[in-house]
C-alpha atoms as a PDB file:
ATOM      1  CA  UNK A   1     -16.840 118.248  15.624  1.00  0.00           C
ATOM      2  CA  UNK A   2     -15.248 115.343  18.597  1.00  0.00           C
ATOM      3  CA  UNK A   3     -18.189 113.401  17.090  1.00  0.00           C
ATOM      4  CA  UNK A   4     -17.575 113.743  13.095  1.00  0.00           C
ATOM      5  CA  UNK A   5     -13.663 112.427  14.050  1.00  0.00           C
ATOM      6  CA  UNK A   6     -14.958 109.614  16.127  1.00  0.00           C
ATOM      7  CA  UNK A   7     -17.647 108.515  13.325  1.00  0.00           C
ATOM      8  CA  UNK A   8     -14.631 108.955  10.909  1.00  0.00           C
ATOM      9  CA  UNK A   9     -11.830 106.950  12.990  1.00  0.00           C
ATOM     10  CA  UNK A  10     -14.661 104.312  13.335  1.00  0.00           C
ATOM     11  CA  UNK A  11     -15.736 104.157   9.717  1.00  0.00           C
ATOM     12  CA  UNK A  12     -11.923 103.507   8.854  1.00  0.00           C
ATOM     13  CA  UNK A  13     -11.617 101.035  11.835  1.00  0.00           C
ATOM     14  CA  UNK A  14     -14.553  99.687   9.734  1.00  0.00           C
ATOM     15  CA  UNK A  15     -13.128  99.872   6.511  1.00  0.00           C
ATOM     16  CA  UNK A  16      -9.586  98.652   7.487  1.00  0.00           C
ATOM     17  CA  UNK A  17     -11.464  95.613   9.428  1.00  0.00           C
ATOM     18  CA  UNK A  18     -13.377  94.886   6.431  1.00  0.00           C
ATOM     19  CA  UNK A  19     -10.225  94.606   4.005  1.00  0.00           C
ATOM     20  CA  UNK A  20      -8.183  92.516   6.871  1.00  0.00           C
ATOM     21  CA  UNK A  21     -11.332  89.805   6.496  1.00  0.00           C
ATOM     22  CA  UNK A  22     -10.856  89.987   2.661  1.00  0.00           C
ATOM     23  CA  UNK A  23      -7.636  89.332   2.898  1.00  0.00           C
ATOM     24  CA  UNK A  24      -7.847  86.690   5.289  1.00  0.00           C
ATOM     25  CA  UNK A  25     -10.953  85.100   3.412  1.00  0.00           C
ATOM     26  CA  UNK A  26      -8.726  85.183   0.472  1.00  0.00           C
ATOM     27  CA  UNK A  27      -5.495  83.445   2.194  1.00  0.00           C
ATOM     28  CA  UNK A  28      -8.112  81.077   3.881  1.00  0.00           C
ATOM     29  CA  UNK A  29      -9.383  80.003   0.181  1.00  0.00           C
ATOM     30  CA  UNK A  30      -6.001  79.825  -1.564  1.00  0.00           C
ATOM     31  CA  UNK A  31      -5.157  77.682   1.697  1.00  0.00           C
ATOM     32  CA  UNK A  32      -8.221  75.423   0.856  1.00  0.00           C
ATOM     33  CA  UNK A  33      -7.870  75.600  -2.967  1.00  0.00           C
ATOM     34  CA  UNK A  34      -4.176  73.972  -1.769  1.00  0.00           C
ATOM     35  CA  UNK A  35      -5.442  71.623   0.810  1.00  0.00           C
ATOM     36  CA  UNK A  36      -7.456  69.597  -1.984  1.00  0.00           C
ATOM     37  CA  UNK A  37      -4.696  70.069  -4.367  1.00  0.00           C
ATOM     38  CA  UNK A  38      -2.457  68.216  -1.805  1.00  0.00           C
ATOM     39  CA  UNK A  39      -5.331  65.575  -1.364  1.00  0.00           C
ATOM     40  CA  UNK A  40      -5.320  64.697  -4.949  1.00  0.00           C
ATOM     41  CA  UNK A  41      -1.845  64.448  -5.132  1.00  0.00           C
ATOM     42  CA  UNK A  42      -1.689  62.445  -1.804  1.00  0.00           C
ATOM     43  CA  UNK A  43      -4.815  60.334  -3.650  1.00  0.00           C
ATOM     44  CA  UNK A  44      -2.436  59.529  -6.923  1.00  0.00           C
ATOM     45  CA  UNK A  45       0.537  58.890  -4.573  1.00  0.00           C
ATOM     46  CA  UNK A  46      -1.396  56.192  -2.572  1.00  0.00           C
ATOM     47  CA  UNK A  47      -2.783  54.606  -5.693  1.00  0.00           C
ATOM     48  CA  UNK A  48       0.346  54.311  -7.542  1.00  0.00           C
ATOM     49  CA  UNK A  49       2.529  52.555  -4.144  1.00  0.00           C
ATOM     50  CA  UNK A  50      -1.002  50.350  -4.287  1.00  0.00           C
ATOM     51  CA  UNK A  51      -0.051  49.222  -7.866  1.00  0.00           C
ATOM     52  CA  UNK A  52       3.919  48.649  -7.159  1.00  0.00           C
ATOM     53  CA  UNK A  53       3.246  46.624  -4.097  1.00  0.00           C
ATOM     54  CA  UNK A  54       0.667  44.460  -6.276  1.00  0.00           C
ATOM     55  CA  UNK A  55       3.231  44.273  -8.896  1.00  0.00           C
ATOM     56  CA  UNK A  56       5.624  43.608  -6.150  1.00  0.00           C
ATOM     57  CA  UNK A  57       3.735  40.983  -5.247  1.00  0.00           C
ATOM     58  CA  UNK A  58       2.869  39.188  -8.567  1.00  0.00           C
ATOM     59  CA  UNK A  59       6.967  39.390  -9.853  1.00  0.00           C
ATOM     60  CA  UNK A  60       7.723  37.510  -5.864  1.00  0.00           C
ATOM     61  CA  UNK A  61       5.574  35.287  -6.880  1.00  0.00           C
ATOM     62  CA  UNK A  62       6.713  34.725  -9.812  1.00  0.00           C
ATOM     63  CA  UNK A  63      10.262  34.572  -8.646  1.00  0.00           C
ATOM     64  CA  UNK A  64       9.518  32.163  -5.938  1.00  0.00           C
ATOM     65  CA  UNK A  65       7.746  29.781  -8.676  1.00  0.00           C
ATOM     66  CA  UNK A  66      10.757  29.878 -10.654  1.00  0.00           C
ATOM     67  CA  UNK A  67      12.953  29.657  -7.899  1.00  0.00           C
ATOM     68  CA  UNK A  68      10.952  26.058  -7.033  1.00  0.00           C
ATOM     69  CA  UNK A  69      11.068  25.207 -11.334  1.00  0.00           C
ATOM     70  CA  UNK A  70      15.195  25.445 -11.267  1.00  0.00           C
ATOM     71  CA  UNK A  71      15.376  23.271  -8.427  1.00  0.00           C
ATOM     72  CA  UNK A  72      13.064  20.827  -9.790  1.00  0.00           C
ATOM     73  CA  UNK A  73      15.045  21.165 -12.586  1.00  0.00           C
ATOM     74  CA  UNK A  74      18.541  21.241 -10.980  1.00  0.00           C
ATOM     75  CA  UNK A  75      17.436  18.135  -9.013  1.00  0.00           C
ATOM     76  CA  UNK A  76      16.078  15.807 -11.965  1.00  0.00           C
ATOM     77  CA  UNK A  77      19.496  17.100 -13.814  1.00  0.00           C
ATOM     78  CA  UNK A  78      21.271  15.830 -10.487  1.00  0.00           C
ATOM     79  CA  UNK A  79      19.226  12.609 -10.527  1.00  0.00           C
ATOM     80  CA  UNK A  80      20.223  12.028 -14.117  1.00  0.00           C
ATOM     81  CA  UNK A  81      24.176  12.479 -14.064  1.00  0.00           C
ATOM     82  CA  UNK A  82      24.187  10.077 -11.449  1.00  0.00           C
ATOM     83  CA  UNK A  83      22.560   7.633 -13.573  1.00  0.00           C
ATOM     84  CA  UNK A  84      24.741   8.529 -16.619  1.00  0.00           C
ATOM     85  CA  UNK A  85      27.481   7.901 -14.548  1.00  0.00           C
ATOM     86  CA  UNK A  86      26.197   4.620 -13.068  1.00  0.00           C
ATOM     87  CA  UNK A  87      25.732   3.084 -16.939  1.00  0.00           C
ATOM     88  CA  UNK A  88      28.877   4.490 -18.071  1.00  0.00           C
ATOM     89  CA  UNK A  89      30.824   2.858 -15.635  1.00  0.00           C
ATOM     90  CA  UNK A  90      28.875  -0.045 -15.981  1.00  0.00           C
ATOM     91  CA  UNK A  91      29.487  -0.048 -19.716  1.00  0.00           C
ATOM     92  CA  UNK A  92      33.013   0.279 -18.588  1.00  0.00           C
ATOM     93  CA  UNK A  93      33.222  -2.157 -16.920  1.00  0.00           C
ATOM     94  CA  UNK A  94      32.562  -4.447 -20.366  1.00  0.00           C
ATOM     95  CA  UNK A  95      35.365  -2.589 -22.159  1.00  0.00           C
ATOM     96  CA  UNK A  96      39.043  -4.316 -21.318  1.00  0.00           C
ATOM     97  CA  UNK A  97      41.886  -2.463 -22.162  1.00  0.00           C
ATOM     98  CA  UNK A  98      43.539  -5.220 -23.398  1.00  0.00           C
ATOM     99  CA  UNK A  99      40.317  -5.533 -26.191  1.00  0.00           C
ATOM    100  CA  UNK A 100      41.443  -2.553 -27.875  1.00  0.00           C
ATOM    101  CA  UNK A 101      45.085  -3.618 -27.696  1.00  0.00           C
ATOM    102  CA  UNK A 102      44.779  -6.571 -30.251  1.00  0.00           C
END
């Protein structure tokens, strides 16, 4: 009889052993069904900073070029008003006030 109890409290200590490694088989591949989940994401993440910080690039680029274009620009514009300023007052210089008084 002792030994029927002890066979049965070992075939439940068997039992309840075997559904505690389901269970932890189960949580161990919803863990890893998870894991790569968070990989992919992590993946798609990494590739789209990639692409801003190319874009990033390319539109500081493209900012410093235009940057250099207005003062090119700014400076020829600079250059010129002088100029215009030099003839005018040259041409000025032709023009008596007493001319326009006759």
């Amino acid at each position: 009889m002792e030994s029927n109890r002890i066979t049965l409290l070992c075939l439940q200590l068997l039992a309840s052993s075997r559904r505690d490694h389901e269970n932890l088989q189960a949580e161990l591949n919803r863990l890893q069904a998870e894991n790569e989940a968070s990989k992919d994401e992590v993946k798609e993440v990494l590739q789209a900073l990639e692409e801003l910080a190319v874009n990033y690039d390319q539109k500081s680029q493209e900012v410093e070029d235009k940057t250099k274009e207005f003062e090119a620009i700014s400076e020829e514009l600079s250059q010129k008003s002088v100029s215009w300023e030099q003839k005018s007052a040259y041409l000025k210089s032709f023009i008596r006030p007493s001319f326009w008084l006759r």
